[in-house]
Protein backbone atom coordinates (compact mmCIF):
# COMPACT_ATOMS: atom_id res chain seq x y z
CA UNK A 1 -5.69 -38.77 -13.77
CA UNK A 2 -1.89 -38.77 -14.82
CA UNK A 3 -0.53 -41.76 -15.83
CA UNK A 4 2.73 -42.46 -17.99
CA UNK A 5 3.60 -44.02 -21.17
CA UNK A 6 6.65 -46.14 -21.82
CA UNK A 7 7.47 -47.36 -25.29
CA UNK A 8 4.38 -45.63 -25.89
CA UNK A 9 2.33 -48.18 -23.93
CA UNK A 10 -0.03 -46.28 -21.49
CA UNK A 11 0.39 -48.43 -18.20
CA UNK A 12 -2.86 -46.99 -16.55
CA UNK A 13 -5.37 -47.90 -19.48
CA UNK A 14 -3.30 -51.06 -20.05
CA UNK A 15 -2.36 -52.25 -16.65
CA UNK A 16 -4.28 -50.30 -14.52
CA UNK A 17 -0.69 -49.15 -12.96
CA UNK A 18 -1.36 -45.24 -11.27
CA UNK A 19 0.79 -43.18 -10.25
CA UNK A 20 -0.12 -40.72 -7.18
CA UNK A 21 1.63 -37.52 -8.23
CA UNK A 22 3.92 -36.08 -10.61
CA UNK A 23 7.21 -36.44 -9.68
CA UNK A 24 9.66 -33.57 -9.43
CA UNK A 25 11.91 -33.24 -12.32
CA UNK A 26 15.50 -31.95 -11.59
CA UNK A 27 17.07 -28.97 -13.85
CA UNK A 28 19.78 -30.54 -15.64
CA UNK A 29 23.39 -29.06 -14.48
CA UNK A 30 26.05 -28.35 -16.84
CA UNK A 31 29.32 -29.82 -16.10
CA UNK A 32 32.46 -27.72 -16.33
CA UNK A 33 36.18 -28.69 -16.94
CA UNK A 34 38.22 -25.28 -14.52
CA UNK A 35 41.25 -24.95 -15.45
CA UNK A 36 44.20 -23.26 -13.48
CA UNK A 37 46.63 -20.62 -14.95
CA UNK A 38 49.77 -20.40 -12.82
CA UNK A 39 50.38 -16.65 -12.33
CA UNK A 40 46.84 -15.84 -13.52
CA UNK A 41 44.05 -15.00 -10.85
CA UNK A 42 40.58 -16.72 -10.94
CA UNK A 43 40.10 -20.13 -13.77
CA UNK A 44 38.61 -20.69 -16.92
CA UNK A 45 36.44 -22.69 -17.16
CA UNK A 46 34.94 -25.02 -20.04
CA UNK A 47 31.66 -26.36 -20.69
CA UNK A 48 31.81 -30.09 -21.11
CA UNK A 49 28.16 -30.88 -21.55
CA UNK A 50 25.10 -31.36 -19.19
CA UNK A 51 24.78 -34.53 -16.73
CA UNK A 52 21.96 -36.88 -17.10
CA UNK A 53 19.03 -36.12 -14.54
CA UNK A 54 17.62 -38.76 -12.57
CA UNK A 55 14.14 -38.95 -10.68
CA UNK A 56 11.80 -41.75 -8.86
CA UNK A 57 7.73 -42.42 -9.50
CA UNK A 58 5.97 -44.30 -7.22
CA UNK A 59 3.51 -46.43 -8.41
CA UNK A 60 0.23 -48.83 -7.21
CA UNK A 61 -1.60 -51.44 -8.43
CA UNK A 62 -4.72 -52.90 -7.80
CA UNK A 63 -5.54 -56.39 -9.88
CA UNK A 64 -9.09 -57.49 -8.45
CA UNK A 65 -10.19 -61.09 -8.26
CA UNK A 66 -6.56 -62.77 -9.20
CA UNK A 67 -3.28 -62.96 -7.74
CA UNK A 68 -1.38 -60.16 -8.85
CA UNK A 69 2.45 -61.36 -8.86
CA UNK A 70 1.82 -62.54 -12.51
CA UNK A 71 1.12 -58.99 -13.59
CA UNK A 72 4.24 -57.55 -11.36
CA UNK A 73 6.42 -60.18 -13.25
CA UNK A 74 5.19 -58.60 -16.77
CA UNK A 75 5.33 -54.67 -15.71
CA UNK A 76 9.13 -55.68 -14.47
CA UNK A 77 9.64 -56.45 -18.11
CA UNK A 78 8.26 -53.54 -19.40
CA UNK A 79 10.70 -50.85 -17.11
CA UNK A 80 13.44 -53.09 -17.54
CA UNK A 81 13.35 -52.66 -21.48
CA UNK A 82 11.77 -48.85 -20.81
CA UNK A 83 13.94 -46.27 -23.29
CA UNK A 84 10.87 -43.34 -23.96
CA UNK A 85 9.00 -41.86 -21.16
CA UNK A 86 6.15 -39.92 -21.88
CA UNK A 87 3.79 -38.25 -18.78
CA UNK A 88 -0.27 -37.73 -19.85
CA UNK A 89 -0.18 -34.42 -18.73
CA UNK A 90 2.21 -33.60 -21.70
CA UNK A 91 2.12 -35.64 -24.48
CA UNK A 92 3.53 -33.69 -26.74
CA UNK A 93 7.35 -34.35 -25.02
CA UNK A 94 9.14 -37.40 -24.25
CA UNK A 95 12.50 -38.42 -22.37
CA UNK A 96 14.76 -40.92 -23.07
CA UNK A 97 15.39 -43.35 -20.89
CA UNK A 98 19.17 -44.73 -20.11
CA UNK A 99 18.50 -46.94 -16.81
CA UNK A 100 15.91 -48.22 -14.54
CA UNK A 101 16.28 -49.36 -10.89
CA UNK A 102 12.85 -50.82 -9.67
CA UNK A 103 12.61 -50.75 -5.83
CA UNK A 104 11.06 -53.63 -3.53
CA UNK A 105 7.66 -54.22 -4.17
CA UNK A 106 5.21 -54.08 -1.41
CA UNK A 107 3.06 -57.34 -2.29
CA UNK A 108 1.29 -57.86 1.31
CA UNK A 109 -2.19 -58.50 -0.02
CA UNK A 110 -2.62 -61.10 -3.26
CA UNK A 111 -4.20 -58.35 -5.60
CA UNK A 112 -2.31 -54.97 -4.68
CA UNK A 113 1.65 -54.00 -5.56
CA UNK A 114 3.09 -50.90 -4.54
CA UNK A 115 6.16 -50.28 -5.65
CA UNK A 116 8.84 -47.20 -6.77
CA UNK A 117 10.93 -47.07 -9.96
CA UNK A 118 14.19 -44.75 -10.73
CA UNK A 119 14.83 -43.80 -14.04
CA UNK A 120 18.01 -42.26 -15.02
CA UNK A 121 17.11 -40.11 -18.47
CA UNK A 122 18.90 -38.39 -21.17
CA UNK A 123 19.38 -34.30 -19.94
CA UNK A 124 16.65 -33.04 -22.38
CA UNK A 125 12.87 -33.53 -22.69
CA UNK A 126 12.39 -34.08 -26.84
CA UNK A 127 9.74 -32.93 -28.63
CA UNK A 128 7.58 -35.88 -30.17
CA UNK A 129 5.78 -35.76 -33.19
CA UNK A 130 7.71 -33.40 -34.99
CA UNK A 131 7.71 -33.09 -38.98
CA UNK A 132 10.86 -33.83 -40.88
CA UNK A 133 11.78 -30.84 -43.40
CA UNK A 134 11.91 -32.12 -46.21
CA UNK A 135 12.07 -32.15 -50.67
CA UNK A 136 14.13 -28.89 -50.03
CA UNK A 137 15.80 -26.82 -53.19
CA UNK A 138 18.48 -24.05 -52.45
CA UNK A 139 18.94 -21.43 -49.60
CA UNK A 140 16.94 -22.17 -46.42
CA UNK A 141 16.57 -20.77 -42.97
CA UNK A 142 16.04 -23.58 -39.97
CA UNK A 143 14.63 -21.41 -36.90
CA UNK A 144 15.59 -23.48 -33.50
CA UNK A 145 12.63 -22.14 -30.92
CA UNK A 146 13.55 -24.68 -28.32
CA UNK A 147 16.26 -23.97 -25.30
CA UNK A 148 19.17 -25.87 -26.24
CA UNK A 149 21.28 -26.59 -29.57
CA UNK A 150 19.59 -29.99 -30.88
CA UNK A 151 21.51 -33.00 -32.89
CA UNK A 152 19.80 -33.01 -36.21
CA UNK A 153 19.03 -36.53 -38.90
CA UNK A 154 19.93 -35.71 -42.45
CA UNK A 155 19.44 -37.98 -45.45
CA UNK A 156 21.11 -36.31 -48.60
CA UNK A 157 20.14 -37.84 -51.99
CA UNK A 158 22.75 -36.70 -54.58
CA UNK A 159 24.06 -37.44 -58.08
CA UNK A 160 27.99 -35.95 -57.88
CA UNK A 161 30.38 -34.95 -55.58
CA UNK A 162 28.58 -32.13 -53.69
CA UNK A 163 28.86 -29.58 -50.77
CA UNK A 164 26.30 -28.05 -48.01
CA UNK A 165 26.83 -25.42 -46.16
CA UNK A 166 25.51 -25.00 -42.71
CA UNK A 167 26.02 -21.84 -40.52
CA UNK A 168 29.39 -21.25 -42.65
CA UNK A 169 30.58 -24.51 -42.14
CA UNK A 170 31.47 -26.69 -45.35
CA UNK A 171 30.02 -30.30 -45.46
CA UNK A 172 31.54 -32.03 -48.15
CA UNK A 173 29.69 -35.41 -49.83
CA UNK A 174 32.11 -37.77 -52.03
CA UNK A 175 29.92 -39.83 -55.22
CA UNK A 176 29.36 -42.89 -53.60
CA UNK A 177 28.04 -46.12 -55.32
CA UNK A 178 24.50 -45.34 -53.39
CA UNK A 179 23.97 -41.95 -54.33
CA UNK A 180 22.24 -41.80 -50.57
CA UNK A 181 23.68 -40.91 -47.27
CA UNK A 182 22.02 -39.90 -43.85
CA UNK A 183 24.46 -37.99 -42.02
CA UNK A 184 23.23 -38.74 -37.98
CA UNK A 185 24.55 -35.77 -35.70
CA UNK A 186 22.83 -37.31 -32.75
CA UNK A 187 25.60 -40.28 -32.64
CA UNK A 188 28.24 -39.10 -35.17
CA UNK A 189 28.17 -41.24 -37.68
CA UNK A 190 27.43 -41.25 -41.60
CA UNK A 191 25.86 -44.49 -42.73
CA UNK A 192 23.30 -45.70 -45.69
CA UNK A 193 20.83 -48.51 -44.20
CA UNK A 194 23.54 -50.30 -42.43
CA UNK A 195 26.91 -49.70 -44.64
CA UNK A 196 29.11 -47.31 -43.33
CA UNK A 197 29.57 -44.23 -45.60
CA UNK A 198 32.15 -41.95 -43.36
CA UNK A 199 34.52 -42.18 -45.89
CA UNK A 200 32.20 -40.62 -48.07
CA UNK A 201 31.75 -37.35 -46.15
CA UNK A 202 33.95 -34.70 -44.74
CA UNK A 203 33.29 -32.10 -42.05
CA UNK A 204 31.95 -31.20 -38.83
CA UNK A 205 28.00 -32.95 -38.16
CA UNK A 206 25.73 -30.39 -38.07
CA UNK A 207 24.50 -28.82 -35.28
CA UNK A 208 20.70 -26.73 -35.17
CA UNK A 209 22.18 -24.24 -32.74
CA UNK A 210 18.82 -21.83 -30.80
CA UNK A 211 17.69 -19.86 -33.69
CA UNK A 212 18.03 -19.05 -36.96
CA UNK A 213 20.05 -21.61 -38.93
CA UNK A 214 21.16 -20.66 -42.26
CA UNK A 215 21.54 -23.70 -44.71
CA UNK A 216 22.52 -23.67 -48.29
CA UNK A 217 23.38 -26.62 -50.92
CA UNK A 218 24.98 -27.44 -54.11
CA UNK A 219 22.86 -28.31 -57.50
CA UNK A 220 24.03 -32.28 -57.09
CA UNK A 221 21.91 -32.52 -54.38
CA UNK A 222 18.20 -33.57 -55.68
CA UNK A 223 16.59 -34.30 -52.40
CA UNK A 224 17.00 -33.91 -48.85
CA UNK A 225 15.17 -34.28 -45.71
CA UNK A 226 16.39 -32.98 -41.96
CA UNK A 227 14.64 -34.56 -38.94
CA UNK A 228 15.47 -31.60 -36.25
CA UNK A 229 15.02 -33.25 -32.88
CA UNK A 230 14.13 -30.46 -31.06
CA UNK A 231 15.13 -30.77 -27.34
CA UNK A 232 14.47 -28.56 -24.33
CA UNK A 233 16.18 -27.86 -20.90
C-alpha cells in the first residue's frame, strides 16, 4: 500500500491516513525572460529558472470506535507545518514542501474523514540519504549523475588566507578569528554556526553543474566536507 511521509512521519502506520492512488506529478517548466531586438527578427530569450510544481492527494481515514474530529484536528497540524514529502513507493527521494492548502473535510460519519490536500513544492525531487564528501586533500573530481545543476553545502576548515578553485572559478577565504566557514550555495550565504562570515569570503557560490566537476584547493585548507544535494527534474 502507498502511503506518504511528512517530516518523516509515516501517516499510514501512524495515523492510519491512506491515500488511494499516486497522484500525478507535473514536469516542472522553465520560465523564460524574451526579449525584443528592434530591427532584429525572432527574440532571445533567457532562462530565469524553473517554477514551483504544485499537485493534490486525496486522502481517507477510518478511526474505529471514537470520534474522529480529534484526530482531523492533529493531522491539520501536521500538513500545516509539512516542509519534506516523501512517497513509500520511493524512499530514496524527497520534495520540499513550500505551502499547503487542505480542502473541506468530508466528516459525515463520527469515525471516517475524507479529505484532499494541495501542496505547492520546491521544482526538484532531492535525493535523501546522501553521503557528505568529506576529509578531502588536493585535486578532486565531483561527478553530478542527477538531471539538473544542484546547490552544494561546504564547510572549509583553514589556518591562512586561502583559495579553492571550482570549475575555474576562484573562491577566495580571508583568516577569520574561527578558522571555520560553511559556504551554503543553496541560500547564498557564508556563515559559521550563526555569525555571519560574508566578509570573509569572495566569489561566486559554487555550483555542482551535471557532470564532472573539477575542484582543487590551497595547502591552508586542512579539512573540508561538501554536502552535494543532488536534485532531479
Amino acid at each position: 500500500m502507498l502511503s506518504i511521509l511528512i517530516n518523516d512521519i509515516d501517516l499510514f502506520q501512524e495515523y492510519k491516513l491512506s491515500t488511494p492512488e499516486r497522484p500525478n506529478i507535473p514536469t516542472p517548466q522553465m520560465r523564460y525572460k524574451v526579449i525584443e531586438v528592434e530591427g532584429m527578427d525572432g527574440s532571445y530569450t533567457q532562462e530565469i529558472g524553473y517554477s514551483d510544481i504544485s499537485f493534490s492527494i486525496n486522502f481517507n481515514v477510518i478511526k474505529r470506535g471514537t470520534n474522529i474530529k480529534a484526530l482531523l484536528r492533529t493531522l491539520k497540524g501536521l500538513f500545516m507545518n509539512a516542509n519534506k514529502l516523501v512517497f513509500t513507493d520511493e524512499l530514496d527521494m524527497f520534495y520540499k514542501v513550500k505551502r499547503i492548502t487542505i480542502g473541506d473535510i468530508q466528516n459525515e460519519y463520527i469515525t471516517y474523514g475524507y479529505f484532499t490536500v494541495n501542496f505547492e513544492c520546491d521544482p526538484f525531487t532531492y535525493e535523501s540519504n546522501v553521503q557528505d564528501i568529506s576529509n578531502l586533500t588536493g585535486n578532486l573530481t565531483i561527478t553530478n549523475n542527477a538531471t539538473y545543476k544542484s546547490l552544494p553545502i561546504i564547510t572549509v576548515e583553514y589556518t591562512a588566507n586561502s583559495t579553492i578553485t571550482w570549475n575555474g572559478n576562484i573562491i577566495e577565504l580571508m583568516t577569520s578569528p574561527t578558522n571555520e566557514i560553511t559556504i551554503n550555495s543553496t541560500i547564498k550565504d557564508a556563515y559559521f554556526t550563526n555569525i555571519n562570515m560574508n566578509n570573509y569570503m569572495k566569489g561566486s557560490f559554487p555550483i555542482l553543474e551535471v557532470g564532472d566537476n573539477i575542484i582543487s584547493f590551497s595547502s591552508s585548507i586542512s579539512g573540508i566536507t561538501i554536502s552535494p544535494n543532488w536534485r532531479w527534474l
